[in-house]
PDB file of N, CA and C in Angstrom:
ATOM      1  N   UNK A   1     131.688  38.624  83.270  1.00  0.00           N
ATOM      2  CA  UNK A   1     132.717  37.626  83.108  1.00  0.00           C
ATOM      3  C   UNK A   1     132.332  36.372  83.889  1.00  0.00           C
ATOM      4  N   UNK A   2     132.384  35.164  83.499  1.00  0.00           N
ATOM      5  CA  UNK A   2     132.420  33.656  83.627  1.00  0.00           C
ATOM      6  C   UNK A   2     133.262  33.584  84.832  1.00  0.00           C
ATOM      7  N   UNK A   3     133.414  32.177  85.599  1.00  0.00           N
ATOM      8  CA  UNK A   3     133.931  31.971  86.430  1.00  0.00           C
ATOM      9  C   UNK A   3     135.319  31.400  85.132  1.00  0.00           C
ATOM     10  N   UNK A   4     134.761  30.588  84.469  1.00  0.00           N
ATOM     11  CA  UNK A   4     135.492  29.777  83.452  1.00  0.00           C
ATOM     12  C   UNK A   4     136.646  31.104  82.739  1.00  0.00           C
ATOM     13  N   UNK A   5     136.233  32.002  82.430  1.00  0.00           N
ATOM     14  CA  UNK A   5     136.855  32.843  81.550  1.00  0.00           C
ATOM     15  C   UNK A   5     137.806  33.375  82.890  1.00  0.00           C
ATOM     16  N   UNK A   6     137.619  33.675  84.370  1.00  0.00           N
ATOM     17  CA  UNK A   6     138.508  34.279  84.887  1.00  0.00           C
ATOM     18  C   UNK A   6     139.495  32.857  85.545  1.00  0.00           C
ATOM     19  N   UNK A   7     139.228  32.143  85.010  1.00  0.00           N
ATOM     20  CA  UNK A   7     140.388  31.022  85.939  1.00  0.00           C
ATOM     21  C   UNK A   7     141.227  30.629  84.307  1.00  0.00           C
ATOM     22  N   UNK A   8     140.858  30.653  83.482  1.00  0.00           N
ATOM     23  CA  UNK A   8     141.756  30.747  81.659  1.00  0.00           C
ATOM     24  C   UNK A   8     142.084  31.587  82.026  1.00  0.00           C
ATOM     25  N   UNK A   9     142.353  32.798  82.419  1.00  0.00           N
ATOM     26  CA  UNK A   9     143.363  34.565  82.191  1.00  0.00           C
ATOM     27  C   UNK A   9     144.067  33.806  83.433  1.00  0.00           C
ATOM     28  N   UNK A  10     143.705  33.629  84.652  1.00  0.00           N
ATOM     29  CA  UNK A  10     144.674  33.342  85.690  1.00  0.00           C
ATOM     30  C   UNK A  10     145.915  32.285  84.981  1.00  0.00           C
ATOM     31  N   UNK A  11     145.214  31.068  84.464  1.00  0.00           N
ATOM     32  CA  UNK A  11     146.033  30.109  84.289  1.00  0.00           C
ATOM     33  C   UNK A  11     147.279  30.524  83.132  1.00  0.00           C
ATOM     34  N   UNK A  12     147.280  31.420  82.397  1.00  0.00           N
ATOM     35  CA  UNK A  12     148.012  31.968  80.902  1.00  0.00           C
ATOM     36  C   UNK A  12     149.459  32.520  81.833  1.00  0.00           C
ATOM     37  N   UNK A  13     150.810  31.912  81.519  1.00  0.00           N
ATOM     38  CA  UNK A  13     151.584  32.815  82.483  1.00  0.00           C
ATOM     39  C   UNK A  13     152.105  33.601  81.058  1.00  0.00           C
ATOM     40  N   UNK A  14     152.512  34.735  82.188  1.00  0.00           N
ATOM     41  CA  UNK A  14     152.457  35.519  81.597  1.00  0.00           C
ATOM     42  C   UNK A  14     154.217  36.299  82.261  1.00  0.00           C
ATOM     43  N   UNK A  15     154.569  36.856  81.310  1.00  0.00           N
ATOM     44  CA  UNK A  15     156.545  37.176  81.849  1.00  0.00           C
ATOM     45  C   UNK A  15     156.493  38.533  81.970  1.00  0.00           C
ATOM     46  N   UNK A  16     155.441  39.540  81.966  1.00  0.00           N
ATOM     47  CA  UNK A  16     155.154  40.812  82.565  1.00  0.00           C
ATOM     48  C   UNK A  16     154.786  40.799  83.808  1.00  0.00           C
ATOM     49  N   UNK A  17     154.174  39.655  84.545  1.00  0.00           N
ATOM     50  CA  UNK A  17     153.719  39.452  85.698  1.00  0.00           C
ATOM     51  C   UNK A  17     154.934  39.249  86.899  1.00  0.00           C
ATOM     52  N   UNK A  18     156.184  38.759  85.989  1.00  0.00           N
ATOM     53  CA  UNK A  18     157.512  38.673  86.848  1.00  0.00           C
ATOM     54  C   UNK A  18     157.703  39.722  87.664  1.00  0.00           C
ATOM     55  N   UNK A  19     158.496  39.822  88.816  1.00  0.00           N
ATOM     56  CA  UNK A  19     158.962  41.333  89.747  1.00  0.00           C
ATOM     57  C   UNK A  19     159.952  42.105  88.440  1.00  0.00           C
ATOM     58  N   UNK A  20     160.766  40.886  88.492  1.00  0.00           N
ATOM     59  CA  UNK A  20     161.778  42.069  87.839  1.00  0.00           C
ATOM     60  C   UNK A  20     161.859  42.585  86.289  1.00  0.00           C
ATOM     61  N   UNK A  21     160.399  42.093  85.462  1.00  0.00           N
ATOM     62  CA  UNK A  21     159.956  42.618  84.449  1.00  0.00           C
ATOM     63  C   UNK A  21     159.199  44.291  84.438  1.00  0.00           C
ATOM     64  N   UNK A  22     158.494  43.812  85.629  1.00  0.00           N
ATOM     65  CA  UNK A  22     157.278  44.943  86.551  1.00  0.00           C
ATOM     66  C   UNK A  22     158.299  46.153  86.940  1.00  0.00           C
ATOM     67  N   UNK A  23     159.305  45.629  87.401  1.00  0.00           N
ATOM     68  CA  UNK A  23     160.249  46.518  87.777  1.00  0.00           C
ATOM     69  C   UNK A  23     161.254  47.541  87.061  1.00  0.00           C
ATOM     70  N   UNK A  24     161.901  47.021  85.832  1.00  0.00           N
ATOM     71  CA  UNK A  24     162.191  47.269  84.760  1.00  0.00           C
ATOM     72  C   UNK A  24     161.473  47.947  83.983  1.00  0.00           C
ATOM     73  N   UNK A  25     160.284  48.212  83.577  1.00  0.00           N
ATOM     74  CA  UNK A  25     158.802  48.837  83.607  1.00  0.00           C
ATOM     75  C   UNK A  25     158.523  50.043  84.013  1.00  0.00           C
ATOM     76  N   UNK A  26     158.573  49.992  85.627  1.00  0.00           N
ATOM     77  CA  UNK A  26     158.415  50.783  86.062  1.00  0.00           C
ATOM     78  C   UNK A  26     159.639  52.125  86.614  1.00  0.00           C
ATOM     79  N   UNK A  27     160.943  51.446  86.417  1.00  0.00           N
ATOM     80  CA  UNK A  27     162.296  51.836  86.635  1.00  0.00           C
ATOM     81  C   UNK A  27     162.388  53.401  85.121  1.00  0.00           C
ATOM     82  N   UNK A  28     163.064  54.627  85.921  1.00  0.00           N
ATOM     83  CA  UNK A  28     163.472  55.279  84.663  1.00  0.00           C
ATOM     84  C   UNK A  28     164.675  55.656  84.670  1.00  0.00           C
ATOM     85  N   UNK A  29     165.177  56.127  83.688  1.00  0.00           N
ATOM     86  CA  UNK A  29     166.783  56.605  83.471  1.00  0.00           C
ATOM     87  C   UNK A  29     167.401  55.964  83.935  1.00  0.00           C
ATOM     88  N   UNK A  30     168.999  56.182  84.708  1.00  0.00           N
ATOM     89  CA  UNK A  30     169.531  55.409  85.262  1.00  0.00           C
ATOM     90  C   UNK A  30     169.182  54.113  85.925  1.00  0.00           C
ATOM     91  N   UNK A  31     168.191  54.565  87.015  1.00  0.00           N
ATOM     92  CA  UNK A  31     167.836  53.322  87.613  1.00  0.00           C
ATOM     93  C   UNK A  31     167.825  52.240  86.626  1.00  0.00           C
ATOM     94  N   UNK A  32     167.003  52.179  85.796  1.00  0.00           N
ATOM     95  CA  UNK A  32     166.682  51.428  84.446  1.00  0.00           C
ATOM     96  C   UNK A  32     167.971  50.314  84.029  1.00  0.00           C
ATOM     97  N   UNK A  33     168.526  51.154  82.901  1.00  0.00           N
ATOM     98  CA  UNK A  33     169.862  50.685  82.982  1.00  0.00           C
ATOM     99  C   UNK A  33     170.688  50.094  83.971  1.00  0.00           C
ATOM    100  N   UNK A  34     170.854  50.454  85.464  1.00  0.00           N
ATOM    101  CA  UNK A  34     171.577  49.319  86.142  1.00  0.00           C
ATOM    102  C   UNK A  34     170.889  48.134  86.292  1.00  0.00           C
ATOM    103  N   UNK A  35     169.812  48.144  86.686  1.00  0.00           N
ATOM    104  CA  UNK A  35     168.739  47.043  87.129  1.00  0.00           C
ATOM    105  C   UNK A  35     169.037  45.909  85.886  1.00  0.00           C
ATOM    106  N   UNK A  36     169.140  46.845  84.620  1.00  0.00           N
ATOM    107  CA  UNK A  36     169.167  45.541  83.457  1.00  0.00           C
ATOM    108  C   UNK A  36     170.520  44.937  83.385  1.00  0.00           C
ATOM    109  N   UNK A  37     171.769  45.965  83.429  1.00  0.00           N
ATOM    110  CA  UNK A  37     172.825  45.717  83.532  1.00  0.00           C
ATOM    111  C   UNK A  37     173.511  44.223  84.917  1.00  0.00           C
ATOM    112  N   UNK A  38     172.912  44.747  85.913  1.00  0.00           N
ATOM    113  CA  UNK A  38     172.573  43.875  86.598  1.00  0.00           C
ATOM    114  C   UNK A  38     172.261  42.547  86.891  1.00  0.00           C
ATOM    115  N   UNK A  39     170.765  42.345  86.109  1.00  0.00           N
ATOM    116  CA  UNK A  39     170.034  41.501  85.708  1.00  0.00           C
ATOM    117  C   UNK A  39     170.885  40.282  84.597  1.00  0.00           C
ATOM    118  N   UNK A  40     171.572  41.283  83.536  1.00  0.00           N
ATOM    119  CA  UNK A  40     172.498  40.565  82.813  1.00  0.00           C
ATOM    120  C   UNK A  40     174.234  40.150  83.323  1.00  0.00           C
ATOM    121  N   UNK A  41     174.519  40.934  84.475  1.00  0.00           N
ATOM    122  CA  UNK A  41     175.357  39.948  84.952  1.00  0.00           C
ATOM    123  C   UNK A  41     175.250  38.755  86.092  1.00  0.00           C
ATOM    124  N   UNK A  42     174.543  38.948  86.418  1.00  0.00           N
ATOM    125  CA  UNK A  42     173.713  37.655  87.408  1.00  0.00           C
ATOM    126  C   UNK A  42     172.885  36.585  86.548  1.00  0.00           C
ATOM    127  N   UNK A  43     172.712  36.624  85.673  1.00  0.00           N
ATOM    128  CA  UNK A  43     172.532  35.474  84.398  1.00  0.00           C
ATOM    129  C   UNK A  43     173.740  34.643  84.029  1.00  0.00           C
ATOM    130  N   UNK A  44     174.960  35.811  83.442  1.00  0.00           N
ATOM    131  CA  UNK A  44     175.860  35.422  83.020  1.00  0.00           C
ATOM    132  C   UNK A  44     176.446  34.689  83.781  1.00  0.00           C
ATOM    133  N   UNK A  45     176.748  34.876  85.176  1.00  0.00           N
ATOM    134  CA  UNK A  45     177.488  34.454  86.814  1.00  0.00           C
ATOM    135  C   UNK A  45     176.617  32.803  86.404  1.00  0.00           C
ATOM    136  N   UNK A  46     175.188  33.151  86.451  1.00  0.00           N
ATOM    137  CA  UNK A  46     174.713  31.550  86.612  1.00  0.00           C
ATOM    138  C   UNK A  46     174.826  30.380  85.701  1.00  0.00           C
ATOM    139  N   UNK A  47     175.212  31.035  84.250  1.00  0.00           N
ATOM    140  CA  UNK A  47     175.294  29.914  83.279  1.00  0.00           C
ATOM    141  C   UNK A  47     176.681  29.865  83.517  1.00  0.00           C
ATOM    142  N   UNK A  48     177.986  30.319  84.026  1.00  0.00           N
ATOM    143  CA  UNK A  48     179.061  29.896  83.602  1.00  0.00           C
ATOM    144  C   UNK A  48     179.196  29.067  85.266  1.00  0.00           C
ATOM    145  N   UNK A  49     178.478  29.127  86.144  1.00  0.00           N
ATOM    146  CA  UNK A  49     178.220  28.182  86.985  1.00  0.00           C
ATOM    147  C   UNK A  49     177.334  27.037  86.584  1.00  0.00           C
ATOM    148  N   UNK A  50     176.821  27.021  85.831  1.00  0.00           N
ATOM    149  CA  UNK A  50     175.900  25.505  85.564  1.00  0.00           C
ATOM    150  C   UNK A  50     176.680  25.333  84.824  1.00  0.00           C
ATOM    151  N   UNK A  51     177.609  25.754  83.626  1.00  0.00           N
ATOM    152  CA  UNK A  51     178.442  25.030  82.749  1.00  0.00           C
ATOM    153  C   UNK A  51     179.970  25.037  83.085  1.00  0.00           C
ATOM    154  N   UNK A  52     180.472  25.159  84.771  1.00  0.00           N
ATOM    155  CA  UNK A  52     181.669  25.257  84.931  1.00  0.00           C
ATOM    156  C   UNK A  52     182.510  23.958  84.880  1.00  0.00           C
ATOM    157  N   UNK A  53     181.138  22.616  85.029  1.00  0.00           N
ATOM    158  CA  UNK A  53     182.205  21.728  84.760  1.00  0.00           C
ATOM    159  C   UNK A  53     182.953  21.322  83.067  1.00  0.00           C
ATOM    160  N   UNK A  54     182.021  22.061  81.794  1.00  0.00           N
ATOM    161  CA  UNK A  54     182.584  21.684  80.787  1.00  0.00           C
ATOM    162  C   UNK A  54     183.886  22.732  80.547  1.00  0.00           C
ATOM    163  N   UNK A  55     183.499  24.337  81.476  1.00  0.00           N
ATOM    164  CA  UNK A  55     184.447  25.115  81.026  1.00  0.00           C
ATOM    165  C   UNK A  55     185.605  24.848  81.713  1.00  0.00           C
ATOM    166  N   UNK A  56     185.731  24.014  82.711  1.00  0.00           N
ATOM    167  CA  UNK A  56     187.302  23.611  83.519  1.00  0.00           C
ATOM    168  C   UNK A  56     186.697  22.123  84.016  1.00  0.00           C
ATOM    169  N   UNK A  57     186.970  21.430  83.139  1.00  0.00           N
ATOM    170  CA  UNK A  57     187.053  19.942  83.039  1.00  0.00           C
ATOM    171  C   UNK A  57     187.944  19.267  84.053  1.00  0.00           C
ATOM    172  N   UNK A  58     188.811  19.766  84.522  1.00  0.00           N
ATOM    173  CA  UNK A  58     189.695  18.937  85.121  1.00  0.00           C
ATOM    174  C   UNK A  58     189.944  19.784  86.435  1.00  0.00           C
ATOM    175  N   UNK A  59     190.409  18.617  87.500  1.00  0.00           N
ATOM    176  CA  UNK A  59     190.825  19.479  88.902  1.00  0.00           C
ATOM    177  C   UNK A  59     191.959  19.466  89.463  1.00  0.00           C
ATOM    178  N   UNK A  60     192.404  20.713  90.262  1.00  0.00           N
ATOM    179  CA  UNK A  60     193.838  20.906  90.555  1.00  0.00           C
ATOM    180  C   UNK A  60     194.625  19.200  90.587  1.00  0.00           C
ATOM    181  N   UNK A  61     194.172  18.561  91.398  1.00  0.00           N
ATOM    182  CA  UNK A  61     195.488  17.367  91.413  1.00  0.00           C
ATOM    183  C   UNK A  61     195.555  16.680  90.152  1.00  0.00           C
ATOM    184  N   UNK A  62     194.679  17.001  89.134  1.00  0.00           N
ATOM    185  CA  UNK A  62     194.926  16.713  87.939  1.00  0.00           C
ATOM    186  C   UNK A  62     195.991  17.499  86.944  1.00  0.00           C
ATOM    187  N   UNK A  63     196.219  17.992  87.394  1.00  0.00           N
ATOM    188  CA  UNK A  63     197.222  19.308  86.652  1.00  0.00           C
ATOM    189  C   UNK A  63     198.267  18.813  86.076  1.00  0.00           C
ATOM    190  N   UNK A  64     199.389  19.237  85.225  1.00  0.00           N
ATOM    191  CA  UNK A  64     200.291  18.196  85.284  1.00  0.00           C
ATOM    192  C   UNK A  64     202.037  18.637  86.358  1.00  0.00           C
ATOM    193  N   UNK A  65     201.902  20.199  86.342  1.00  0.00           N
ATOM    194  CA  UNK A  65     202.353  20.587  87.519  1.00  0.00           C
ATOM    195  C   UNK A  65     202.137  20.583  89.116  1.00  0.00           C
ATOM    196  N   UNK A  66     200.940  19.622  88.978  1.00  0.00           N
ATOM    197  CA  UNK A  66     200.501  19.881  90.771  1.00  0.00           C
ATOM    198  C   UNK A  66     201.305  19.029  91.363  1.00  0.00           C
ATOM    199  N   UNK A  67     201.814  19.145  92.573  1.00  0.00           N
ATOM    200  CA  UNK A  67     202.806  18.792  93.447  1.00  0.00           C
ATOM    201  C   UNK A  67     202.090  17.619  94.511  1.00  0.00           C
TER     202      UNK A  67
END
């Protein structure tokens, strides 16, 4: 193998190389399943935090009951 050919394989990313792909992988039965379960609520937590300002547009002293 080339110097050239091993710095092209380094440079290729690659989403098996992730921990928590590797991990998932290597995880069986149960373990498995929570880790993903997991994985998919800590996604969910983060997009409805990057999109919390379209999902509640407005703030308490905006209300039309706020005191």
């Amino acid at each position: 193998m080339t110097a050239a050919t091993q710095t092209r394989r380094r440079s290729k990313f690659s989403f098996a190389r992730l921990p928590v792909i590797r991990q998932i992988r290597e995880a069986i039965g149960v373990q498995r399943w929570m880790l993903i379960i997991g994985t998919i609520l800590t996604l969910v937590f983060v997009l409805v935090a990057v999109f919390a300002p379209l999902l509640a547009p407005y703030g308490f002293g905006q209300l039309k009951d706020a005191s």
